[in-house]
Protein backbone atom coordinates (compact mmCIF):
# COMPACT_ATOMS: atom_id res chain seq x y z
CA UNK A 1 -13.14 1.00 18.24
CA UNK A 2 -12.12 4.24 16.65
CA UNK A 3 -10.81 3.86 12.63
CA UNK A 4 -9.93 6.64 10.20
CA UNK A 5 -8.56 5.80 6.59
CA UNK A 6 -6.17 8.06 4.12
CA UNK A 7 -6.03 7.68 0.33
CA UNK A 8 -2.56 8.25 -2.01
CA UNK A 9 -2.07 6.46 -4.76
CA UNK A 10 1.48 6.35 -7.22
CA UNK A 11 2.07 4.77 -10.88
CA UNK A 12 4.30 1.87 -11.92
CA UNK A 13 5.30 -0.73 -14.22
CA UNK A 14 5.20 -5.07 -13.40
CA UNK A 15 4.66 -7.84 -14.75
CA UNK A 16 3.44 -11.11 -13.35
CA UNK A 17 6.08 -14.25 -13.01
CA UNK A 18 4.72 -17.59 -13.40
CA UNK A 19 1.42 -16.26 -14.76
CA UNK A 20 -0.41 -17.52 -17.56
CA UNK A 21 -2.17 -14.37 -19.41
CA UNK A 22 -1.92 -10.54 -20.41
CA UNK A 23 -0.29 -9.99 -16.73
CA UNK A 24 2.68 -11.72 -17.95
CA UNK A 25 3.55 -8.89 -20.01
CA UNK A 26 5.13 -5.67 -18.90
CA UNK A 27 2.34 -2.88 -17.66
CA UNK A 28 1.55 -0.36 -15.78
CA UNK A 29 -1.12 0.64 -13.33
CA UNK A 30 -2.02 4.10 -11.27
CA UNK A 31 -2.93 2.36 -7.86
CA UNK A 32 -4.70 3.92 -5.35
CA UNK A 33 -3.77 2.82 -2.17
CA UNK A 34 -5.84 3.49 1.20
CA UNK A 35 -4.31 2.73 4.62
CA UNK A 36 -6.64 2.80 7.64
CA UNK A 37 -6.14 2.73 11.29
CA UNK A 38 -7.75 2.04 14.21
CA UNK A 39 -7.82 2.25 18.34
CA UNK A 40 -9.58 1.73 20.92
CA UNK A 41 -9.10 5.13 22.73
CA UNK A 42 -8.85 8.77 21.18
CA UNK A 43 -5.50 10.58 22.38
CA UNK A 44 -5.41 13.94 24.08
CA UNK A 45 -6.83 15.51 20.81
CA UNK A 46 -9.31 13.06 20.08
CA UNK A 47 -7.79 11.44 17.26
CA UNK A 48 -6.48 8.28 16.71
CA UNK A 49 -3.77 9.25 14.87
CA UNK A 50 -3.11 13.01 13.00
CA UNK A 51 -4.21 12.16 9.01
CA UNK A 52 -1.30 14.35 8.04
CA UNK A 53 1.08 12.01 9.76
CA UNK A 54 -0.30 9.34 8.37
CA UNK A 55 -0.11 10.50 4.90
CA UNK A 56 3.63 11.72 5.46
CA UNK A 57 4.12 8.13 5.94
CA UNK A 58 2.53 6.70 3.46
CA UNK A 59 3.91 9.36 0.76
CA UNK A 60 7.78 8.52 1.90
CA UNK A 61 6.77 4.58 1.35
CA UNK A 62 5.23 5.16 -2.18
CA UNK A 63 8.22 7.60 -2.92
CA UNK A 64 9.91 4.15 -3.27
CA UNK A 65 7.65 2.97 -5.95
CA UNK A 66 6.25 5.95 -7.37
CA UNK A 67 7.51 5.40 -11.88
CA UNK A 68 9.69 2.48 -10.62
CA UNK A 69 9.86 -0.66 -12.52
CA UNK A 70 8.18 -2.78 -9.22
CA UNK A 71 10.41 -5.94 -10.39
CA UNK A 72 13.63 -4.68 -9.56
CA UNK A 73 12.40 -3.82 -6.29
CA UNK A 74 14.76 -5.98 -3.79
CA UNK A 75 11.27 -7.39 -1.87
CA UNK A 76 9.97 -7.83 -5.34
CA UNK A 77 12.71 -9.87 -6.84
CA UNK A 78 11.77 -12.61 -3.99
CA UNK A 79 7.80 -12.16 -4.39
CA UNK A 80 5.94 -11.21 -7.16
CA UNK A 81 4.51 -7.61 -7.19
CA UNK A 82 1.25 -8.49 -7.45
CA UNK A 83 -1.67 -6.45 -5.73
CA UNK A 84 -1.32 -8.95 -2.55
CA UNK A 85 1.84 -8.36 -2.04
CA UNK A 86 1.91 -4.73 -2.90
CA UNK A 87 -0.32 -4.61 -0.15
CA UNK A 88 1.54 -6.59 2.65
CA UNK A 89 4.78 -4.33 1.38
CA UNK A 90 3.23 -1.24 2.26
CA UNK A 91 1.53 -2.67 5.28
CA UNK A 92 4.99 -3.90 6.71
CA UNK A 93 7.18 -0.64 5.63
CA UNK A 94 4.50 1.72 8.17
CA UNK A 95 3.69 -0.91 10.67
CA UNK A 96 7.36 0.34 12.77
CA UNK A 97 6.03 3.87 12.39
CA UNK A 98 1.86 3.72 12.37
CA UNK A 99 1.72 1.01 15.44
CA UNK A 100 -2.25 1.40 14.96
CA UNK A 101 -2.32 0.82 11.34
CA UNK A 102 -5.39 -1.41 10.99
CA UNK A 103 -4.41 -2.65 6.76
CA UNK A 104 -3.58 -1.51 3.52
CA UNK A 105 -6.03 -2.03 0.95
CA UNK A 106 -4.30 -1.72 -2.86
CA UNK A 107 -6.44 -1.15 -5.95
CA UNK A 108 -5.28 -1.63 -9.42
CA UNK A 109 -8.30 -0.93 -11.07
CA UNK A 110 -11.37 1.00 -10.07
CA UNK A 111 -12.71 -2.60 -9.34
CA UNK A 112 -9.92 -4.50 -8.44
CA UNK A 113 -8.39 -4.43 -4.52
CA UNK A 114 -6.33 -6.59 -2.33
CA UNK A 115 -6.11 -5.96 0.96
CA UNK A 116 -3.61 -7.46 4.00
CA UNK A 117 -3.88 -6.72 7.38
């Protein structure tokens, strides 16, 4: 199995619903968001997939969140933003375009990551 990974990342505000701590409190975070891909066969090139069309994907998703206030984000206003579900947002806006994407691994902090695939 072939796998390659791209890196972006974008700022924005949240806060936390039905949490119990700082969280609940409106703040922001500069995530860094890495989306990787995999197959089992190169294509005519030998890649899986061209990095630059990956990140031209990724870029027009984050575009959407990029300074935005993440809670009045439709999908957001039914889930919480948290890192999980940052994660299966992103995952589930490329999936129709990256068929191969493998997941999407969010972090908040240099030590803190969700990922869903």
């Amino acid at each position: 199995m072939y796998s390659i990974k791209v890196e972006a990342s974008f700022s924005s505000a949240h806060n936390l619903r039905g949490y119990k701590g700082k969280c609940e409190a409106l703040h922001g975070h500069n995530w860094k968001i890495e989306v990787a891909a995999s197959k089992k066969k190169l294509d005519k090139a030998g890649m899986v997939l061209d990095f630059k069309f990956i990140k031209n994907q990724l870029n027009a998703v984050l575009e959407k969140l990029d300074h935005k206030y993440l809670n009045n984000i439709a999908f957001f206003k039914k889930v919480n933003p948290t890192s999980e579900n940052i994660a299966k947002y992103i995952y589930d806006s490329l999936k129709p375009k990256v068929a191969s994407i493998k997941s999407v691994t969010v972090w908040e902090s240099e030590n803190s990551s969700a990922t869903y695939s």
